[in-house]
Protein backbone atom coordinates (compact mmCIF):
# COMPACT_ATOMS: atom_id res chain seq x y z
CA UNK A 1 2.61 3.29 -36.96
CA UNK A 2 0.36 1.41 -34.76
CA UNK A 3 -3.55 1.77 -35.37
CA UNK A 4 -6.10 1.43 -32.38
CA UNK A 5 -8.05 -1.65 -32.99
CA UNK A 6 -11.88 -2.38 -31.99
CA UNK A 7 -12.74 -4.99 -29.41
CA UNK A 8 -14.13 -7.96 -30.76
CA UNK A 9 -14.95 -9.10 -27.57
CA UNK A 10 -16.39 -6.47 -26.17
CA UNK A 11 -19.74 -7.62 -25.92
CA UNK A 12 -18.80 -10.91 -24.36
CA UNK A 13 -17.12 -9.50 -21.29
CA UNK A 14 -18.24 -9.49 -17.56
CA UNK A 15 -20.14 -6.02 -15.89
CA UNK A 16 -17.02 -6.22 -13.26
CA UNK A 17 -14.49 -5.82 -16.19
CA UNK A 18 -16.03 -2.22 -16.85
CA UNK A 19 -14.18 -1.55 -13.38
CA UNK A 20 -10.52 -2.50 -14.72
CA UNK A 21 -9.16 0.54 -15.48
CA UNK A 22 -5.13 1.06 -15.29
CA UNK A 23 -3.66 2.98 -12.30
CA UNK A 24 -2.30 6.49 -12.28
CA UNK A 25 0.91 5.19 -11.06
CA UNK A 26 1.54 1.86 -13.29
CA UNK A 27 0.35 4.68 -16.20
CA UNK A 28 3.41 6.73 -15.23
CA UNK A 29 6.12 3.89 -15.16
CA UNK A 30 7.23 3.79 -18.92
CA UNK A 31 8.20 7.62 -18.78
CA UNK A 32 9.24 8.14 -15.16
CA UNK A 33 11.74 4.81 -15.94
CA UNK A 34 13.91 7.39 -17.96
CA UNK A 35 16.91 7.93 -16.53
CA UNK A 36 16.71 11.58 -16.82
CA UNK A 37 13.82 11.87 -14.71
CA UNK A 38 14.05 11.64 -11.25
CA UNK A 39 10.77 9.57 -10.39
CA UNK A 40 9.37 10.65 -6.99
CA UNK A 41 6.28 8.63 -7.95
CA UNK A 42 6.70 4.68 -7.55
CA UNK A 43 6.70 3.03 -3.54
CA UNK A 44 9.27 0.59 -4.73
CA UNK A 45 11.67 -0.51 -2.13
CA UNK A 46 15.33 -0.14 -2.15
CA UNK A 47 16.46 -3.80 -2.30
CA UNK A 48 20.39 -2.48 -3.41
CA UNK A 49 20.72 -2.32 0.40
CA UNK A 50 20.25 -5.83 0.90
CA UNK A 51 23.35 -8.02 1.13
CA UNK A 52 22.88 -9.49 -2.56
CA UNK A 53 25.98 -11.52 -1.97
CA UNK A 54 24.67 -13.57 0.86
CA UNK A 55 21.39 -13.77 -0.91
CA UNK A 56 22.58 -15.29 -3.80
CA UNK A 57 24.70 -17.42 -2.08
CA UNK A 58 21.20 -18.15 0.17
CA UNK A 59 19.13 -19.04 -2.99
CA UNK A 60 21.95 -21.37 -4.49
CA UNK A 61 22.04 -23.24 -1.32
CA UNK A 62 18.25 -23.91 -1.32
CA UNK A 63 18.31 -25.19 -5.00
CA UNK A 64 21.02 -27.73 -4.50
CA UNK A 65 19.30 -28.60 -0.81
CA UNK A 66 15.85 -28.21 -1.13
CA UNK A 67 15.05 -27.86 -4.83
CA UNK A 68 13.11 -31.18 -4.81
CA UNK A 69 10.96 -29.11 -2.65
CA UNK A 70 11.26 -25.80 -4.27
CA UNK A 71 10.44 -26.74 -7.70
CA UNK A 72 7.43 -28.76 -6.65
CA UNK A 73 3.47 -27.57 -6.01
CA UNK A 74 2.79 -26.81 -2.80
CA UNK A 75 -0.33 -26.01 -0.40
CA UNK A 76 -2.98 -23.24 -1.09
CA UNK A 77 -2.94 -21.91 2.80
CA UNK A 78 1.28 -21.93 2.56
CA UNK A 79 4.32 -23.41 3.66
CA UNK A 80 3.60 -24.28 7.31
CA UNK A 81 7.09 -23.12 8.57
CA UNK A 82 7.23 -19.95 6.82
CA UNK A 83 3.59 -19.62 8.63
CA UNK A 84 5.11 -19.95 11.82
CA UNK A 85 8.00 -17.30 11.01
CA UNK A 86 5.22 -15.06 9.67
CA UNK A 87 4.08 -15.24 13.45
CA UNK A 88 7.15 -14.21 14.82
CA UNK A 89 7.47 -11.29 12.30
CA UNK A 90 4.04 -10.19 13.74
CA UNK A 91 5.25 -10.95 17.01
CA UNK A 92 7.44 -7.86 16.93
CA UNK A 93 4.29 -5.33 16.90
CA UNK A 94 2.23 -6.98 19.75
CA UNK A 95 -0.02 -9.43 17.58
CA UNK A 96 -0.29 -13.25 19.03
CA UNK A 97 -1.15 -15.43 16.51
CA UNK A 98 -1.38 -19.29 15.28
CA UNK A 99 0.12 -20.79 11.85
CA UNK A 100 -3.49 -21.88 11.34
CA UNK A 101 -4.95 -18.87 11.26
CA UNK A 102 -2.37 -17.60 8.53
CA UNK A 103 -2.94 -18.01 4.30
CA UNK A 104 0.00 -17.03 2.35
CA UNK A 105 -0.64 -14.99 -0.41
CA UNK A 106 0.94 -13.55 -3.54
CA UNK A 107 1.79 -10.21 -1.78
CA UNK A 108 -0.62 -8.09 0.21
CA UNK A 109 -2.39 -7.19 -3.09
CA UNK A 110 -3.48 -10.97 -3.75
CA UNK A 111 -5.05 -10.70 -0.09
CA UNK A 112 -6.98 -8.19 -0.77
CA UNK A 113 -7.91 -9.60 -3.94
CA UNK A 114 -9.39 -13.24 -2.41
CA UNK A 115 -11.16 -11.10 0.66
CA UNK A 116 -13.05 -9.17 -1.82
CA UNK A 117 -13.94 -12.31 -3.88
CA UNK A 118 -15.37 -13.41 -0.86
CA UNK A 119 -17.19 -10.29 0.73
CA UNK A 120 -18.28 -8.11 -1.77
CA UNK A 121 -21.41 -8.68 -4.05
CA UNK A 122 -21.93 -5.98 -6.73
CA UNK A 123 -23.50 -2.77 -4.98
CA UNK A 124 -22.36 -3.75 -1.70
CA UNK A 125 -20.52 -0.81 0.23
CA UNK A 126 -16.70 -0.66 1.16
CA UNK A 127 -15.77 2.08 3.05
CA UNK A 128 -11.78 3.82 2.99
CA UNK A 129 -9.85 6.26 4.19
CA UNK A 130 -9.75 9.55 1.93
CA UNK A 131 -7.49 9.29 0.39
CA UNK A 132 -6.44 5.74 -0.06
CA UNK A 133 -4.30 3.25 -1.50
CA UNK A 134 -4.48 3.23 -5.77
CA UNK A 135 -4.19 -0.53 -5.51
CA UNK A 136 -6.97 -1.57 -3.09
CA UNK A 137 -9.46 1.04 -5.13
CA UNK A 138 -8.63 -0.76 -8.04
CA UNK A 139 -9.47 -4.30 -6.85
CA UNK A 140 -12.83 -3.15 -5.07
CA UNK A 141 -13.84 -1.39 -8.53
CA UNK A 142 -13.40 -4.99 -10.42
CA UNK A 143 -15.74 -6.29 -7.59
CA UNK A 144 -18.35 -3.81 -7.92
CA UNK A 145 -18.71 -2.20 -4.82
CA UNK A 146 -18.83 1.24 -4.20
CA UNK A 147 -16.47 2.89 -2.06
CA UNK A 148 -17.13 5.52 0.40
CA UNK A 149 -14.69 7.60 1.75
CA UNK A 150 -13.96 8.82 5.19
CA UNK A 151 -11.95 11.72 5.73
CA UNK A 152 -8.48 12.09 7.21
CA UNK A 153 -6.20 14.25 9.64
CA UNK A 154 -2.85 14.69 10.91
CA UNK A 155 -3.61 12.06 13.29
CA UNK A 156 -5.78 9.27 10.72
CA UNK A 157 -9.20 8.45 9.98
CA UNK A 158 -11.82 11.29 11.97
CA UNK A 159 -13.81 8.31 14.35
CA UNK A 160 -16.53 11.31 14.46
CA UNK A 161 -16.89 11.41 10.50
CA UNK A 162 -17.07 6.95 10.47
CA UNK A 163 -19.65 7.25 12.89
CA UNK A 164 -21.57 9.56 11.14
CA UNK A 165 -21.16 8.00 7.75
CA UNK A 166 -22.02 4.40 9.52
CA UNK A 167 -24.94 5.78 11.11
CA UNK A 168 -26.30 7.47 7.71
CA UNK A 169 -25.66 3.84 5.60
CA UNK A 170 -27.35 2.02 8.02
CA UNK A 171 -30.69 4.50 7.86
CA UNK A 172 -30.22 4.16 4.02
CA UNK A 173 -30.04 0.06 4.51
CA UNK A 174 -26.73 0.06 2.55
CA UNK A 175 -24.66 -3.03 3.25
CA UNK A 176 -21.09 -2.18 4.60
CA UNK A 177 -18.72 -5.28 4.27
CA UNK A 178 -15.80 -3.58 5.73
CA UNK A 179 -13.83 -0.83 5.94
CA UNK A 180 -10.25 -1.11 4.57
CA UNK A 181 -7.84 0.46 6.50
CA UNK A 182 -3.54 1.19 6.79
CA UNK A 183 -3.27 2.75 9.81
CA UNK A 184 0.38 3.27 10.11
CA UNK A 185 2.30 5.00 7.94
CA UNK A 186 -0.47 5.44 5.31
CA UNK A 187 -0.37 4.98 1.35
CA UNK A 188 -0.33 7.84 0.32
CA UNK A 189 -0.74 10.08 2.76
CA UNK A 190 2.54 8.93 4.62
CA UNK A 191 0.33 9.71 8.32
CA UNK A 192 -0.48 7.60 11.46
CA UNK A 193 -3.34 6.58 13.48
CA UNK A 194 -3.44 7.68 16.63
CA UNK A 195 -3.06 5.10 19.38
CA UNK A 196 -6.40 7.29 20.94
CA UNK A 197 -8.76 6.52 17.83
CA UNK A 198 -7.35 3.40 17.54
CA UNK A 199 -9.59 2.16 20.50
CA UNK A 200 -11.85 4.52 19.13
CA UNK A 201 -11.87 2.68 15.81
CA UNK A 202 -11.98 -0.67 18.04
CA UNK A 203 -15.10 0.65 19.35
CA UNK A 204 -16.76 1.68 16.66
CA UNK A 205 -16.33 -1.92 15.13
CA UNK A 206 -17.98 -3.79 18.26
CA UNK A 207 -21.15 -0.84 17.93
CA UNK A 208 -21.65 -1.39 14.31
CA UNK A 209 -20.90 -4.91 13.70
CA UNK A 210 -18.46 -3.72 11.84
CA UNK A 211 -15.48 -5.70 10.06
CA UNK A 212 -11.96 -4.28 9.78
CA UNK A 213 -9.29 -4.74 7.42
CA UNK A 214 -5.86 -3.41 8.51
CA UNK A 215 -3.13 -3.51 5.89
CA UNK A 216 0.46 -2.96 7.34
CA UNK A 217 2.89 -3.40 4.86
CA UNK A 218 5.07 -0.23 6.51
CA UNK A 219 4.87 -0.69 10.11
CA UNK A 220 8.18 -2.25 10.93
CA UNK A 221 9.27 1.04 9.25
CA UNK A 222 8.91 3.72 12.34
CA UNK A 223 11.47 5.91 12.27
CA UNK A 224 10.86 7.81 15.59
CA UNK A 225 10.08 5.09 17.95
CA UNK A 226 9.14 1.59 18.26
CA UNK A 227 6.36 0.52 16.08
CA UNK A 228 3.11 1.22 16.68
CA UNK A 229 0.46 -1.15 17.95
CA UNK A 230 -1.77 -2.85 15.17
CA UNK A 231 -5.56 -2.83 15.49
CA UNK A 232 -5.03 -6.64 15.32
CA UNK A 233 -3.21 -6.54 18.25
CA UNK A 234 -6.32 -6.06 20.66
CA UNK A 235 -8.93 -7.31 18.48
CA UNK A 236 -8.90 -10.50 16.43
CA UNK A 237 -12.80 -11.25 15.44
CA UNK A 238 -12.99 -7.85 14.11
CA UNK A 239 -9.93 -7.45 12.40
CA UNK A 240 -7.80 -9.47 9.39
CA UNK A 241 -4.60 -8.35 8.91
CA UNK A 242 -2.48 -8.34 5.62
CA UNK A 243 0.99 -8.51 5.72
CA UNK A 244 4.04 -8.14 3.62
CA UNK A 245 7.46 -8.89 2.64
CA UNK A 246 7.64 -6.51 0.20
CA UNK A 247 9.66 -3.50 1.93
CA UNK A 248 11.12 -5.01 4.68
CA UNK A 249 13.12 -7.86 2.60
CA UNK A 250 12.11 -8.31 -1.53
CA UNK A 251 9.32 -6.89 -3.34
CA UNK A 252 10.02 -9.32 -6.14
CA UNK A 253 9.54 -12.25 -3.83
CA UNK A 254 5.98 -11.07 -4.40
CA UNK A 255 5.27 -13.02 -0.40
CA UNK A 256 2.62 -11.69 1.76
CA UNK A 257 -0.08 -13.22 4.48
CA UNK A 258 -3.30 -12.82 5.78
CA UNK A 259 -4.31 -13.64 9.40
CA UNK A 260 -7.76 -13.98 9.72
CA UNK A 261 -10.57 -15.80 11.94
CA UNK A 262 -10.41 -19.55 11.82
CA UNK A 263 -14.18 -19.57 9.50
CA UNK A 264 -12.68 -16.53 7.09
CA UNK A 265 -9.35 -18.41 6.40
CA UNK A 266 -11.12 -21.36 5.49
CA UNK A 267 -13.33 -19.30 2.90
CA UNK A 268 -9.39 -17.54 1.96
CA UNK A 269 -7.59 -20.80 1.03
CA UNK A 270 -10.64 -22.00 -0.98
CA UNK A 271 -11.07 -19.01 -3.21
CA UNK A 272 -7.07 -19.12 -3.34
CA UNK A 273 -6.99 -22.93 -4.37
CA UNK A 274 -9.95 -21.82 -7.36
CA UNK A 275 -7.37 -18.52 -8.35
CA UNK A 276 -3.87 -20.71 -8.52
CA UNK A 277 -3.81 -23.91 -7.29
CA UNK A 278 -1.11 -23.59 -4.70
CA UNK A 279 1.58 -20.60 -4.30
CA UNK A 280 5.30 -20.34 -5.44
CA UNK A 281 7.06 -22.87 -3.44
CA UNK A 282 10.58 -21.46 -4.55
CA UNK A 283 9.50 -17.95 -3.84
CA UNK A 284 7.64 -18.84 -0.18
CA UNK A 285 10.89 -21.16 0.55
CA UNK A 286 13.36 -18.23 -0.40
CA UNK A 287 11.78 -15.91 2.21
CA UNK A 288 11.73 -18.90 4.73
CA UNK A 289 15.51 -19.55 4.82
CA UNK A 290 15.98 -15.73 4.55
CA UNK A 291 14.22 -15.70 8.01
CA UNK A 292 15.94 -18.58 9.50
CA UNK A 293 19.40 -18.07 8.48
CA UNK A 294 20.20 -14.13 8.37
CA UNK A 295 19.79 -11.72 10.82
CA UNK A 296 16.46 -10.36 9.45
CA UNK A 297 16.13 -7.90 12.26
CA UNK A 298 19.04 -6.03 11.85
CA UNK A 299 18.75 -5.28 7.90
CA UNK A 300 15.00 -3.82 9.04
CA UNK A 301 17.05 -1.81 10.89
CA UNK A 302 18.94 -0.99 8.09
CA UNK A 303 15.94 -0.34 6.03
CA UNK A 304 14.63 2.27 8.72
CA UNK A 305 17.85 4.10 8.73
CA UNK A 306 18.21 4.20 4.92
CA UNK A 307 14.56 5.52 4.82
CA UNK A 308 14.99 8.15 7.37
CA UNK A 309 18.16 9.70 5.98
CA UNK A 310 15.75 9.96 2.83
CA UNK A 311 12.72 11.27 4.63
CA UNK A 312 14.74 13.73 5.82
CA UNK A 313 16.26 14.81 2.62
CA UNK A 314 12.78 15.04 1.14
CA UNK A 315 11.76 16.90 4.15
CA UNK A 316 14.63 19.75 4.36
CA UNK A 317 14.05 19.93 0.60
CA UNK A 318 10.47 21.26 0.35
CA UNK A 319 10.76 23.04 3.36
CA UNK A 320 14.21 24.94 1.61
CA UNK A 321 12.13 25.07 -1.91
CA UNK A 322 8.57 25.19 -1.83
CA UNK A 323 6.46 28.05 -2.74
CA UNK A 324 4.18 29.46 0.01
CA UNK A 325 0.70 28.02 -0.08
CA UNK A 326 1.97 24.54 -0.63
CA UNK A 327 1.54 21.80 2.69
CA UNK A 328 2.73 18.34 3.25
CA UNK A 329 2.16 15.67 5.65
CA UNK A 330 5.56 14.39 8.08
CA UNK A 331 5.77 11.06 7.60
CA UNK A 332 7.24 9.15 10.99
CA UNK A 333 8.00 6.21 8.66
CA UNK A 334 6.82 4.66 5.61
CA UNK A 335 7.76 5.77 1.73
CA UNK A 336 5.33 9.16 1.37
CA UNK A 337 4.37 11.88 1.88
CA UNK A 338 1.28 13.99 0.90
CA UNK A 339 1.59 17.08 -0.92
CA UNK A 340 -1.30 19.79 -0.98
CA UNK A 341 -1.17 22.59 -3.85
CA UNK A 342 -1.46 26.27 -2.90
CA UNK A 343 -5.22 27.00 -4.14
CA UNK A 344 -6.32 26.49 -8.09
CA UNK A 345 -3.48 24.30 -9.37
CA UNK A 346 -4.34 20.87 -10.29
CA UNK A 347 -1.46 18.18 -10.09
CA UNK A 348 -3.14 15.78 -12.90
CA UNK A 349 -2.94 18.82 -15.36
CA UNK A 350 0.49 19.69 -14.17
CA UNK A 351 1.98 16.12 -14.76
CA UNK A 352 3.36 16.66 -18.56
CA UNK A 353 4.54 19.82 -17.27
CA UNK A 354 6.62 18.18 -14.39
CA UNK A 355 8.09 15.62 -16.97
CA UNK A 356 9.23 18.20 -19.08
CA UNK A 357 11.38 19.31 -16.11
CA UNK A 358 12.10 15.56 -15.39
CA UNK A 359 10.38 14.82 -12.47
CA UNK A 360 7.77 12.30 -11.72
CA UNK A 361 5.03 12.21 -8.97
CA UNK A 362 1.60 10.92 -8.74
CA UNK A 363 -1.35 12.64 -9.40
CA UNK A 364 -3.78 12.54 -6.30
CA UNK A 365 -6.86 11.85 -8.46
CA UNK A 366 -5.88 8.20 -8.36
CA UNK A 367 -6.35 7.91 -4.83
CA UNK A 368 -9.57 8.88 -4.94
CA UNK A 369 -12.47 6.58 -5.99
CA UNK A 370 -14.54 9.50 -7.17
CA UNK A 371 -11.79 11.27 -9.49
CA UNK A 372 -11.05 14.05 -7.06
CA UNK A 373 -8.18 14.60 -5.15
CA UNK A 374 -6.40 17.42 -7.82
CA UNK A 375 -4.58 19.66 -5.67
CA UNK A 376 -3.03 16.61 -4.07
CA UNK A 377 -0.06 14.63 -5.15
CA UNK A 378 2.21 11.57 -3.51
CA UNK A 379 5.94 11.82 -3.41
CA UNK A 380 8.49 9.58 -2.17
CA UNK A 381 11.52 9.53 -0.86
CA UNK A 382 12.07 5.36 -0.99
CA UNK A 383 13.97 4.61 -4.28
CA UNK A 384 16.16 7.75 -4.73
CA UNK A 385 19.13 8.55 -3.06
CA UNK A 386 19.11 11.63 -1.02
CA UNK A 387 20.67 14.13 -3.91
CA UNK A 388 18.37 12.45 -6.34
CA UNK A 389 15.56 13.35 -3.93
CA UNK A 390 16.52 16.75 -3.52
CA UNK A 391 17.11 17.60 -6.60
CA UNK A 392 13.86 15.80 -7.41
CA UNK A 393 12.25 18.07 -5.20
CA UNK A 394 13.80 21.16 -6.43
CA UNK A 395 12.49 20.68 -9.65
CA UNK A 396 9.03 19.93 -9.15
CA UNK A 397 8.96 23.76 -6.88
CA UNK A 398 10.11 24.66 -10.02
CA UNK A 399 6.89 24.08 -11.89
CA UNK A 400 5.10 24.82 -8.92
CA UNK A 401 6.17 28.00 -9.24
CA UNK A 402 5.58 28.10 -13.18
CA UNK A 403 2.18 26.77 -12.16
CA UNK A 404 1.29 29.77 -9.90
CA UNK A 405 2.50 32.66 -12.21
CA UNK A 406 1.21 31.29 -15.03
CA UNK A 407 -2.13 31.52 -13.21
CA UNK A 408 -1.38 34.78 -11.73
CA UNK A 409 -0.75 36.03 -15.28
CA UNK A 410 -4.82 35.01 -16.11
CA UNK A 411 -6.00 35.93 -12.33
């Protein structure tokens, strides 16, 4: 049997490492793996729907081609012609952009890693949706800022309830470096900005002096209607925009971008030179002939119709099988949706419960930077297939409803 070991080191480590703390979703992996379990907790894409075939056939191809290349070190800022595909990707939403303006990164998580390297001095202010993405709490904590939320609606971030919050950091002289943002198709809250306080948000930004940054990792993912229009799409001082390649072709690829004014990319490929040197080469060049040689468009097509058969599921499901009391947010693309708990259950002390009935979720305390967050949960209907996610769903109403008469019993 294993024994728990002191830290030697303790002592010796950096104030920011007090902030590393694991997530509540990498904390549920090892048991929500189980094949028994139907795991409505984890965002990861469903890459058995790409043609694996033709991929493998792809990657072959660029080793015996291009493996001189490949295999070698390449550029901080990345591969200039997968730059200039990044552009057209973007191109699809409305955003105009240059290859120069564009740093590759290791995923959108890397991004927002090097941008807080470079903005945020210990004390220093970030503000975030509430709730907001696990990851991006994480990597502000290990910079030492402190993160203030701003609540959200059906329709996104309340403009009324930035302004206010703006207005009462600046009377306090707090420094605000930014406020981190996914507009469309939020993590975790699976809702959408409205294009209305979009300008609003726009607005805000130019009053305030405010800097914006918008990570999109879902948009290409609308399942309604065409996609909506970024924030970087009308404003491109004011905004830097992360991107990904994560659900719309390989997570594993680990290939994302930031597009950022000319001075901040500068700043981005420096700190990303000092972090690794230069980026995957095979990796970047992968996604690159992906782009070029297969008809990318159509298997985001694909994605969007796997995704909505499976939003759907999830949908019918909890409205066929949840107890009354219990809410949840209608995702119009994206991986999530938001679940609210009828009044005095708590979704962190109802986890073991759920695995005993072999379902997985995540506990909404994680996406708060505070701790709160309890009667919330994410679920997602991504990775499953649809009578997975149904019966997923029909067990966790299950100890919902275990939940409420249990409580009933001690009312």
């Amino acid at each position: 049997m294993e024994t728990t070991r002191s830290d030697s080191h303790l002592n010796r480590y950096a104030a920011r490492a007090q902030g590393m703390v694991a997530s509540e979703i990498r904390a549920l992996f090892a048991v929500a793996s189980r094949p028994e379990i139907v795991s409505l907790a984890g965002g990861m894409p469903f890459v058995n729907a790409l043609p694996l075939d033709a991929v493998g056939a792809m990657l072959q191809h660029l080793i015996v081609t291009k493996g001189a290349e490949a295999l070698q070190y390449g550029s901080a800022q990345g591969d200039p012609e997968l730059r200039e595909r990044i552009c057209d990707v973007m191109a699809l939403e409305g955003i105009t952009a240059s290859p120069e303006d564009v740093t590759v990164t290791v995923g959108s998580q890397q991004a927002l890693d090097l941008l807080s390297k470079i903005f945020i001095d210990p004390g220093d202010v970030v503000l975030a949706e509430s709730p907001s993405y696990v990851g991006a709490l994480g990597t502000f904590a290990a910079y030492q800022a402190e993160v203030v939320h701003i609540p959200m609606d059906g329709y996104g971030i309340i403009p009324e309830a930035l302004r206010e919050t703006l207005v009462r950091l600046r009377a306090e002289n707090r420094r605000v470096k930014f406020l981190y943002t996914v507009p469309t198709f939020q993590n975790p809250a699976g809702v959408t900005l409205s294009a209305p306080r979009r300008a609003e948000l726009l607005a805000l930004a130019e009053e305030f002096d405010l800097l914006i940054i918008e990570d999109n990792p879902y948009g290409l993912l609308s399942f309604d209607a065409a996609p909506p229009r970024p924030l970087r799409a009308d404003e491109s001082e004011r905004v830097i925009y992360l991107g990904s390649f994560s659900k719309t072709f390989s997570s594993g690829m680990r290939v994302g971008w930031a597009l950022a004014p000319h001075a901040v990319r500068a700043k981005l490929v420096l700190a990303a030179e000092s972090a690794i040197l230069s980026h995957s080469n095979l990796t970047q060049l992968a996604v690159r002939e992906f782009l070029a040689t297969h008809p990318w468009r159509d298997q985001v097509k694909s994605f969007v119709e796997l995704y909505r058969e499976r939003r759907d599921t999830m949908l019918t499901a909890l409205d066929e099988f949840m107890p009354e009391g219990t809410t949840w947010t209608r995702p119009a693309g994206g991986f999530f949706v938001w679940l609210t708990l009828p009044e005095g259950l708590d979704s962190k002390a109802m986890s073991p419960l759920a695995l005993a009935n072999r379902v997985a979720y995540v506990p909404g305390t994680g996406f708060y930077s505070d701790g709160t967050g309890h009667r919330h949960m994410r679920i997602s209907y991504c990775y499953p297939e649809p009578a997975r996610i149904r019966e997923g769903v029909q067990r966790l109403a299950t100890v919902i409803n275990q939940e409420l008469s249990l409580r009933n019993t001690f009312a």
